[in-house]
PDB file of N, CA and C in Angstrom:
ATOM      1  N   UNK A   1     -45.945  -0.602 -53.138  1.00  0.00           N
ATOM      2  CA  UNK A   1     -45.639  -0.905 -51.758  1.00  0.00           C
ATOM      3  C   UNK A   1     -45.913  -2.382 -51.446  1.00  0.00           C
ATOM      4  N   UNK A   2     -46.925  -3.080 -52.031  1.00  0.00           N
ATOM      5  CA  UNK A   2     -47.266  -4.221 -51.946  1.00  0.00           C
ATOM      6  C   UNK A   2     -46.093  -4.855 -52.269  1.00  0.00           C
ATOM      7  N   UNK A   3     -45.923  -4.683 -53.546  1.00  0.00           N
ATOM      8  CA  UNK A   3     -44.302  -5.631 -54.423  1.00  0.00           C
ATOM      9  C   UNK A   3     -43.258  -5.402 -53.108  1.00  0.00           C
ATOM     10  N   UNK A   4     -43.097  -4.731 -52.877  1.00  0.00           N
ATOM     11  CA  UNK A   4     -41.818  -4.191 -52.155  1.00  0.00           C
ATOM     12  C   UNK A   4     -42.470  -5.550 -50.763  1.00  0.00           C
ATOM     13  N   UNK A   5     -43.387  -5.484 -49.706  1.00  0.00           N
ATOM     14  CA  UNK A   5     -43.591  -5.825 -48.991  1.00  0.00           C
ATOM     15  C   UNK A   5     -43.016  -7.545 -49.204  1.00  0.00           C
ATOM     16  N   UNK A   6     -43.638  -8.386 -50.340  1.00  0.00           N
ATOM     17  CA  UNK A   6     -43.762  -9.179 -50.840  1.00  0.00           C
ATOM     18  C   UNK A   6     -42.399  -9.716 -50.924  1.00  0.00           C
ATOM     19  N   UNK A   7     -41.528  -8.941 -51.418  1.00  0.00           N
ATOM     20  CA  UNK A   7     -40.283  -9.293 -51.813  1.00  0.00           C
ATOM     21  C   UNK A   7     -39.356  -9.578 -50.710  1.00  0.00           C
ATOM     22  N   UNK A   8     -39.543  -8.637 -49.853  1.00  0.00           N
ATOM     23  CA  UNK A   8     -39.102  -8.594 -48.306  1.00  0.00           C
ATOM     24  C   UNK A   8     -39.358  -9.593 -47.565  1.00  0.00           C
ATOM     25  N   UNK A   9     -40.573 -10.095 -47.525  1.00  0.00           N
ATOM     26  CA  UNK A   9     -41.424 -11.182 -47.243  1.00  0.00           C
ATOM     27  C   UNK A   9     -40.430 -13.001 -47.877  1.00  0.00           C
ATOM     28  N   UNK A  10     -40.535 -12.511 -49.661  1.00  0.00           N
ATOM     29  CA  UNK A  10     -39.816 -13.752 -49.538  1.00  0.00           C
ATOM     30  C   UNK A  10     -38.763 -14.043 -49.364  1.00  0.00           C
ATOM     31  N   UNK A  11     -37.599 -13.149 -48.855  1.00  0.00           N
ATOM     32  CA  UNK A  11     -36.384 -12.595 -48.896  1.00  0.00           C
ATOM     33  C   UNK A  11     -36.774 -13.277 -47.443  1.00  0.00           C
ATOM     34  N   UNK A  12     -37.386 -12.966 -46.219  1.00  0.00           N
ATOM     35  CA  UNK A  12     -37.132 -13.245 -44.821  1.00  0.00           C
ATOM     36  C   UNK A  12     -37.594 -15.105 -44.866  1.00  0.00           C
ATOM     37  N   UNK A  13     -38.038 -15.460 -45.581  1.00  0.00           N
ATOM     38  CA  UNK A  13     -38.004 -16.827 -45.485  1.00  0.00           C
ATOM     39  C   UNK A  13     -36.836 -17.545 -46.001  1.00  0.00           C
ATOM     40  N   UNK A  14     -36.573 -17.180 -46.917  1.00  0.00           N
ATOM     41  CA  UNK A  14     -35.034 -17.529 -47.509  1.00  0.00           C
ATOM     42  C   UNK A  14     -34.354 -17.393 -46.504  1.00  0.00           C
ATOM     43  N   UNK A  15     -34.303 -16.816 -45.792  1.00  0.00           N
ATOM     44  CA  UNK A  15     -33.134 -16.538 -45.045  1.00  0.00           C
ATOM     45  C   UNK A  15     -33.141 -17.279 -43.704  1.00  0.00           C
ATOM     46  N   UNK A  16     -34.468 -17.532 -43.367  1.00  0.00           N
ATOM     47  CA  UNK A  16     -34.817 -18.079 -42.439  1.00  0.00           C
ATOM     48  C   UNK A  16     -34.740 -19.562 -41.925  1.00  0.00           C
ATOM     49  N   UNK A  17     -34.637 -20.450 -43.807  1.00  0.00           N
ATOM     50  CA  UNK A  17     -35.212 -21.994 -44.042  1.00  0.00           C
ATOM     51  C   UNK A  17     -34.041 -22.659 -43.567  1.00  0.00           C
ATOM     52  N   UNK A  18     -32.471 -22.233 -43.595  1.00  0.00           N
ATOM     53  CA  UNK A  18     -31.810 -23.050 -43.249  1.00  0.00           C
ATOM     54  C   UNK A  18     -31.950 -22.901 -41.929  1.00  0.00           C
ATOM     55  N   UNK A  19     -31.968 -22.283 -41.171  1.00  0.00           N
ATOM     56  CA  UNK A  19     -31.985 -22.295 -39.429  1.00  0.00           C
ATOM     57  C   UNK A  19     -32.950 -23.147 -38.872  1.00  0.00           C
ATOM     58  N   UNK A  20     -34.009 -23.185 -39.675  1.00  0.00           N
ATOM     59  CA  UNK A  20     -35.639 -23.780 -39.406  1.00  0.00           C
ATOM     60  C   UNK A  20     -34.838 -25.242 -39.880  1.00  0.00           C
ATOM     61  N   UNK A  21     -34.151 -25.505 -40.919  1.00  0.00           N
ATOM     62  CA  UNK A  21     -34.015 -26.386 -41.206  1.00  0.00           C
ATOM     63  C   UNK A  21     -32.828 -27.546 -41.066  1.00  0.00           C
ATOM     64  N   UNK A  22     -31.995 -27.086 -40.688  1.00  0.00           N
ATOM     65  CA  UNK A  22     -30.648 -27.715 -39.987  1.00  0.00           C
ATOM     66  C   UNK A  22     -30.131 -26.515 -39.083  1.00  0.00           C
ATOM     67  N   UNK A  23     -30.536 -26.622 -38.450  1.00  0.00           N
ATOM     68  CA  UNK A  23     -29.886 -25.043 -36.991  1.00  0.00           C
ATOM     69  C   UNK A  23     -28.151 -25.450 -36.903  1.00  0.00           C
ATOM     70  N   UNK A  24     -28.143 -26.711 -36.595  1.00  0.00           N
ATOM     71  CA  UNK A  24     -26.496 -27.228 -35.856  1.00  0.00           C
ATOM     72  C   UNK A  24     -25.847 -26.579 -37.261  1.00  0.00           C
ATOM     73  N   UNK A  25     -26.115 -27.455 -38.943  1.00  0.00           N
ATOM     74  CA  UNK A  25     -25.271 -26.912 -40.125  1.00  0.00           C
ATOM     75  C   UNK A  25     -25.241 -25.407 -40.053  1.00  0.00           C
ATOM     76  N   UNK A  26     -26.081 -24.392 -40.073  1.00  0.00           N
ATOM     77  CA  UNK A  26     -26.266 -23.212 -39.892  1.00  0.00           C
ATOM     78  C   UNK A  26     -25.001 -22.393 -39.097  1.00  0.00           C
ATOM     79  N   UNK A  27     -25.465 -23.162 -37.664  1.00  0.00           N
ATOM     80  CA  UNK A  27     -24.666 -22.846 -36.964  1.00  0.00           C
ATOM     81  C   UNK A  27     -22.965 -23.055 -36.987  1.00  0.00           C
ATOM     82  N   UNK A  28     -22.470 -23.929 -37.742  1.00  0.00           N
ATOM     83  CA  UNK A  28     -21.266 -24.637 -38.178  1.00  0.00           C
ATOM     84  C   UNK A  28     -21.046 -23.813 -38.905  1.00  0.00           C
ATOM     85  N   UNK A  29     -21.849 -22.982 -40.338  1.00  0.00           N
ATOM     86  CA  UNK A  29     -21.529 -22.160 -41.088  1.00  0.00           C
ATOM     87  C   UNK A  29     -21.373 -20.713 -40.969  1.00  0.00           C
ATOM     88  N   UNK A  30     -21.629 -20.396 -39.891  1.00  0.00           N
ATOM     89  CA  UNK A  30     -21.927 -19.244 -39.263  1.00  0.00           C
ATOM     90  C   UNK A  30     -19.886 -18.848 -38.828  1.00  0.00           C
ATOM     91  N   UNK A  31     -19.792 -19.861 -38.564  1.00  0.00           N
ATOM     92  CA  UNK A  31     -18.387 -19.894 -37.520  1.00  0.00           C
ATOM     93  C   UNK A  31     -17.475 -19.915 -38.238  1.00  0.00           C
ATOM     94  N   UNK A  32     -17.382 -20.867 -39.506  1.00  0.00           N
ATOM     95  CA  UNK A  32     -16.701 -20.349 -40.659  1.00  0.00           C
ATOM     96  C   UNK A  32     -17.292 -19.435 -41.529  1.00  0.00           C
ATOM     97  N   UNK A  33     -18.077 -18.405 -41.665  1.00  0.00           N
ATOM     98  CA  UNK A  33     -18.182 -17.239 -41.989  1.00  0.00           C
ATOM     99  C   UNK A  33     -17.561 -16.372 -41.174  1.00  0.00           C
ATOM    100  N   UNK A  34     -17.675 -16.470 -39.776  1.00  0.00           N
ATOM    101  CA  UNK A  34     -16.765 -15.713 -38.737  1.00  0.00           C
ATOM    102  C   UNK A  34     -15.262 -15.387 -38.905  1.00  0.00           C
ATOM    103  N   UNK A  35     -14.737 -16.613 -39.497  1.00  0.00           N
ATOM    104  CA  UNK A  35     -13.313 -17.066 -39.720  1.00  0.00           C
ATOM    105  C   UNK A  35     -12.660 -16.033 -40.902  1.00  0.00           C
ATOM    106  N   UNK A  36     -13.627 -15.896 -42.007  1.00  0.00           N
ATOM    107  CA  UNK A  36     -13.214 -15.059 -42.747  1.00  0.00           C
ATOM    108  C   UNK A  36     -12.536 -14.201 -42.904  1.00  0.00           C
ATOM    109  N   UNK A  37     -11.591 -13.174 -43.588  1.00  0.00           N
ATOM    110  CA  UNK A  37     -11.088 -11.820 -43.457  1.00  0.00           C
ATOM    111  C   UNK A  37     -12.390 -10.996 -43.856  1.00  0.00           C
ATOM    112  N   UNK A  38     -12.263  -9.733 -43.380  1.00  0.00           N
ATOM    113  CA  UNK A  38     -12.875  -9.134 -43.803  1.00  0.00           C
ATOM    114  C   UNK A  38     -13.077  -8.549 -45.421  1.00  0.00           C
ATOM    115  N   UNK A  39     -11.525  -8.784 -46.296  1.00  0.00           N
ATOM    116  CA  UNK A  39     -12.293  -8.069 -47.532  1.00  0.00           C
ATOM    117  C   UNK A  39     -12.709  -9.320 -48.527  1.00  0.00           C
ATOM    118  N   UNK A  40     -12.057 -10.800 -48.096  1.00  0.00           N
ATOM    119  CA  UNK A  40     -13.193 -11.841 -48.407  1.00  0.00           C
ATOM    120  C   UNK A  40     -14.899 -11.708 -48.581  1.00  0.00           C
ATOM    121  N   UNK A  41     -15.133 -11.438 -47.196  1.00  0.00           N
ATOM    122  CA  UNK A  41     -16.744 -11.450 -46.661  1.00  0.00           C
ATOM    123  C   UNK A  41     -16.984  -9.656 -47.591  1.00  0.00           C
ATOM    124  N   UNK A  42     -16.233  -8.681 -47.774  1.00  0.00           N
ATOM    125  CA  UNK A  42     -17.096  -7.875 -48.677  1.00  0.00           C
ATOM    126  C   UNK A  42     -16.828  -8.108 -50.208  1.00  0.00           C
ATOM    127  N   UNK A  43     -16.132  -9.246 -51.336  1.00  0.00           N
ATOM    128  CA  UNK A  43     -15.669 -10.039 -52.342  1.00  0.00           C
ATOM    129  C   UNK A  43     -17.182 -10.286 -52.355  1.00  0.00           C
ATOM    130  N   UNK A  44     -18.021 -11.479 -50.946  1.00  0.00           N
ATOM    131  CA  UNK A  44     -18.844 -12.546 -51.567  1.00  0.00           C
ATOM    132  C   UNK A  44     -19.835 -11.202 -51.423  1.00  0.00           C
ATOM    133  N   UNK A  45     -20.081 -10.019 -50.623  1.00  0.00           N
ATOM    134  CA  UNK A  45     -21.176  -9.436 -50.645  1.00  0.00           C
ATOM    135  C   UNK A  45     -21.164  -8.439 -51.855  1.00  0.00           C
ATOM    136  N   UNK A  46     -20.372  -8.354 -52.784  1.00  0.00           N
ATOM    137  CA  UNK A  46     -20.391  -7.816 -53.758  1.00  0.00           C
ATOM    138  C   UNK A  46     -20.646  -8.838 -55.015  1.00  0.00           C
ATOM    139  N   UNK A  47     -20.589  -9.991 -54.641  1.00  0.00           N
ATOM    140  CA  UNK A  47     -20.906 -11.139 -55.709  1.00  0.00           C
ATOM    141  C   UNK A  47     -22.331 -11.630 -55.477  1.00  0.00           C
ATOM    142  N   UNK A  48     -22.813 -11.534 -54.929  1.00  0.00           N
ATOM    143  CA  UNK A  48     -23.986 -11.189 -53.800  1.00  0.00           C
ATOM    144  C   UNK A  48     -25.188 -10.151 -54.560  1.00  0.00           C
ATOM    145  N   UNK A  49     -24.534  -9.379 -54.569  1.00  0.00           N
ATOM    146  CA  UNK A  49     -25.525  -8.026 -54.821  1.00  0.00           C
ATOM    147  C   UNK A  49     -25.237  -8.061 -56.319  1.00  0.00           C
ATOM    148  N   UNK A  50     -24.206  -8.287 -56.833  1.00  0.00           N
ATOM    149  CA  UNK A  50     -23.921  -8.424 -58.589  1.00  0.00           C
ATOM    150  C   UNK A  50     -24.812  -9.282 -58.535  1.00  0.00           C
ATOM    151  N   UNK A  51     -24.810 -10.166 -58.458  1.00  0.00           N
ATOM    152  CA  UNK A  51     -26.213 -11.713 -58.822  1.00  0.00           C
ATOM    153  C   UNK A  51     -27.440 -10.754 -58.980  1.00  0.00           C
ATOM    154  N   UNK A  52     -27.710 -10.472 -57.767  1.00  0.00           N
ATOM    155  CA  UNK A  52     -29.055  -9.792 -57.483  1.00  0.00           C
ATOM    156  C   UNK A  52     -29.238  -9.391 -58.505  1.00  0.00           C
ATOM    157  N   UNK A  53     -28.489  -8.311 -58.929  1.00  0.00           N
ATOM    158  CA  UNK A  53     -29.127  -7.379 -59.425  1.00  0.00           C
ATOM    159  C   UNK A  53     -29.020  -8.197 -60.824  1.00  0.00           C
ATOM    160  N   UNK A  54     -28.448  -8.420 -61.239  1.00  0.00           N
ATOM    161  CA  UNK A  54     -28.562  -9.613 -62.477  1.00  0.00           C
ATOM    162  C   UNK A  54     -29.640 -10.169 -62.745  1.00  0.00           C
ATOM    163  N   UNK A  55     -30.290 -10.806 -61.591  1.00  0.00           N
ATOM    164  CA  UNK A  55     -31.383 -11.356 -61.574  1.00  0.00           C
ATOM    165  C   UNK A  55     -32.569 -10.655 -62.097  1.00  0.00           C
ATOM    166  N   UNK A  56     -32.386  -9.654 -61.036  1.00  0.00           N
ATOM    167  CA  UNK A  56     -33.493  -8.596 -61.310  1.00  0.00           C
ATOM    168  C   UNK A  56     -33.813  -8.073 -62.601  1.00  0.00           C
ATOM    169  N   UNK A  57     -32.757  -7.293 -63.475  1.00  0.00           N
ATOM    170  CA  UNK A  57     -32.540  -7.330 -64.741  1.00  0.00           C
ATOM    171  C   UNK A  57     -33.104  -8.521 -65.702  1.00  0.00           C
ATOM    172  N   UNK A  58     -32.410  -9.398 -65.505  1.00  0.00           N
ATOM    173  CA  UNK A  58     -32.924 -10.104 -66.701  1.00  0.00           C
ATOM    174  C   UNK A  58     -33.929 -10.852 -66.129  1.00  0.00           C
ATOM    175  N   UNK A  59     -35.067 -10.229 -65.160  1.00  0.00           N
ATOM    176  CA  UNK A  59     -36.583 -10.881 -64.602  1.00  0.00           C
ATOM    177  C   UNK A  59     -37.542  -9.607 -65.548  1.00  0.00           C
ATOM    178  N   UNK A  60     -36.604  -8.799 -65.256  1.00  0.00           N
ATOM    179  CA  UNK A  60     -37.509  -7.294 -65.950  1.00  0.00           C
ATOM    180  C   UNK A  60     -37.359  -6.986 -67.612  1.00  0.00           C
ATOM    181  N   UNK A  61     -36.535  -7.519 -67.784  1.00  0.00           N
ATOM    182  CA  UNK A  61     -35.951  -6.934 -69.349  1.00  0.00           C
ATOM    183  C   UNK A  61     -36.030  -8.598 -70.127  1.00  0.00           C
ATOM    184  N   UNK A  62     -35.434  -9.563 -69.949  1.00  0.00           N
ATOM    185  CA  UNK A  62     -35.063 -10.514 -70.720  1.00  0.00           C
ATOM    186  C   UNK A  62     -36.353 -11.503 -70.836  1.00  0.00           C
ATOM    187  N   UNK A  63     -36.596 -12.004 -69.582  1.00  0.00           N
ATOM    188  CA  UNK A  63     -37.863 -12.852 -69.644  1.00  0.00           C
ATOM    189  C   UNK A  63     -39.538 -12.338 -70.093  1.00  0.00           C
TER     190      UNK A  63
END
């Protein structure tokens, strides 16, 4: 439960640093994410979650 918390944890800062950190770019990118079609925006969230889990894998198995 800890790991899990942790991960979540660094997952909400990631997500957080560009807003904290250029709000206006953020915000610019936000609007062309808006612009998108929809089966674009589910393309990158499946390229998205393929990474992930990629990651994850070869954090657990390879390294």
């Amino acid at each position: 439960m800890v790991f899990i918390l942790s991960v979540i944890g660094v997952v909400l800062i990631i997500e957080g640093l560009p807003y904290f950190a250029s709000p206006k770019k953020a915000k610019e990118w936000a609007m062309t994410v808006y612009e998108f079609e929809n089966g674009t925006l589910r393309k990158l969230g499946l390229v998205a979650m393929a990474a992930g889990l990629l990651l994850i894998f070869a954090s657990k198995y390879l390294l």
